[in-house]
Protein backbone atom coordinates (compact mmCIF):
# COMPACT_ATOMS: atom_id res chain seq x y z
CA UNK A 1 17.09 -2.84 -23.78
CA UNK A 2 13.79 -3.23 -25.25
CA UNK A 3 10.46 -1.45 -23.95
CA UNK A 4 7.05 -1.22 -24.19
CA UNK A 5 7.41 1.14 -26.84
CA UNK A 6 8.73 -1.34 -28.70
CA UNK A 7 5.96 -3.36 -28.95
CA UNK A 8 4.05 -4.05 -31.95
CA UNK A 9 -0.38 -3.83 -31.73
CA UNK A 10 -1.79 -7.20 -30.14
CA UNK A 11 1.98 -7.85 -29.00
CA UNK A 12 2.11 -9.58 -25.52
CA UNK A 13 5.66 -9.14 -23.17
CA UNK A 14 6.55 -9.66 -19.34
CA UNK A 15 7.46 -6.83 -17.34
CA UNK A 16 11.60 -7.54 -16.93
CA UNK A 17 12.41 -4.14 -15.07
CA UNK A 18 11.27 -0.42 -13.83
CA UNK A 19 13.51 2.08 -14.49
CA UNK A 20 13.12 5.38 -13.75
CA UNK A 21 13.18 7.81 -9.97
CA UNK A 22 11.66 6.00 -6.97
CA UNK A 23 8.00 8.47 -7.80
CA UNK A 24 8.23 7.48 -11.44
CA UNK A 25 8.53 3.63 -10.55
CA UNK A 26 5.53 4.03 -7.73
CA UNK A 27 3.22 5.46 -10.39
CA UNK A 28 3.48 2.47 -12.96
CA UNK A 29 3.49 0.24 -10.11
CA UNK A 30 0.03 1.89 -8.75
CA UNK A 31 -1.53 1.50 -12.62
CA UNK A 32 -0.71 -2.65 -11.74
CA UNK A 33 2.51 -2.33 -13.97
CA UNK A 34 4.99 -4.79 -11.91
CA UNK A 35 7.93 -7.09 -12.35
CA UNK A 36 6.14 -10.20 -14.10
CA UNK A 37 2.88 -8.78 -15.51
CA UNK A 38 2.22 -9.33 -18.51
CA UNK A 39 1.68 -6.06 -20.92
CA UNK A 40 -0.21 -6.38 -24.39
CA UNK A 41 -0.25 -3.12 -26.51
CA UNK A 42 -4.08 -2.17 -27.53
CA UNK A 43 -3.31 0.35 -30.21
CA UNK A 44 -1.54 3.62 -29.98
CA UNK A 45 -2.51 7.44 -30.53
CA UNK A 46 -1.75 8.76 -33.98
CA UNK A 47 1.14 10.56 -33.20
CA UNK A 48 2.49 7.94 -30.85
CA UNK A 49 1.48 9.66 -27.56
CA UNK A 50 -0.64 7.78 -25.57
CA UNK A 51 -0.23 4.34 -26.12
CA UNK A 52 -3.29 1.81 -24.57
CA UNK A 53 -1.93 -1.27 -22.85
CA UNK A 54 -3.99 -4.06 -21.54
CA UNK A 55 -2.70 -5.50 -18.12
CA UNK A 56 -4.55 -7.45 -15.69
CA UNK A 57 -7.78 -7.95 -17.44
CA UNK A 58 -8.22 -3.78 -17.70
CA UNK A 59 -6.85 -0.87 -20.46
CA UNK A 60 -4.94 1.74 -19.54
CA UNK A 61 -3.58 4.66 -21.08
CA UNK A 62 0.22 5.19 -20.37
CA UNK A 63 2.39 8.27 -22.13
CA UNK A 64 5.25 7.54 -24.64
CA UNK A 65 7.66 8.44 -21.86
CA UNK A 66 6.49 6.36 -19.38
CA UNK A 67 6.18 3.77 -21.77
CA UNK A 68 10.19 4.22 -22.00
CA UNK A 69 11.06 3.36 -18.53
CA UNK A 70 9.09 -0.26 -18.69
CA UNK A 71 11.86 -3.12 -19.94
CA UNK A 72 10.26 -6.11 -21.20
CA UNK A 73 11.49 -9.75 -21.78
């Protein structure tokens, strides 16, 4: 299974699958993180904790466990 914290800087992937409890799920969902969106990485934190994503036109900041839970084509 491969996630967004696989992703490489400038790398661009679709949204395959949430995983994660239902209030985990609704929180990525609510930050526009859905089935089908596309996700590029921005750049990451030093130590790998946050991690910026662009998705739908706006950056967001997303933690490395989070990051985890998103599976991406």
């Amino acid at each position: 299974m491969r996630t967004i914290e696989d992703l490489k800087i400038n790398e661009t992937a679709k949204v395959k699958k949430l995983h994660g409890d239902t209030a985990v799920k609704k929180h990525i969902m609510d930050m526009g993180i859905t089935k089908g969106a596309d996700v590029t990485l921005v750049k990451v934190a030093p130590l790998g904790d946050p991690m910026e994503l662009r998705v739908r036109g706006y950056e967001l900041s997303i933690r490395a466990a989070e990051a985890k839970k998103i599976e991406i084509e």
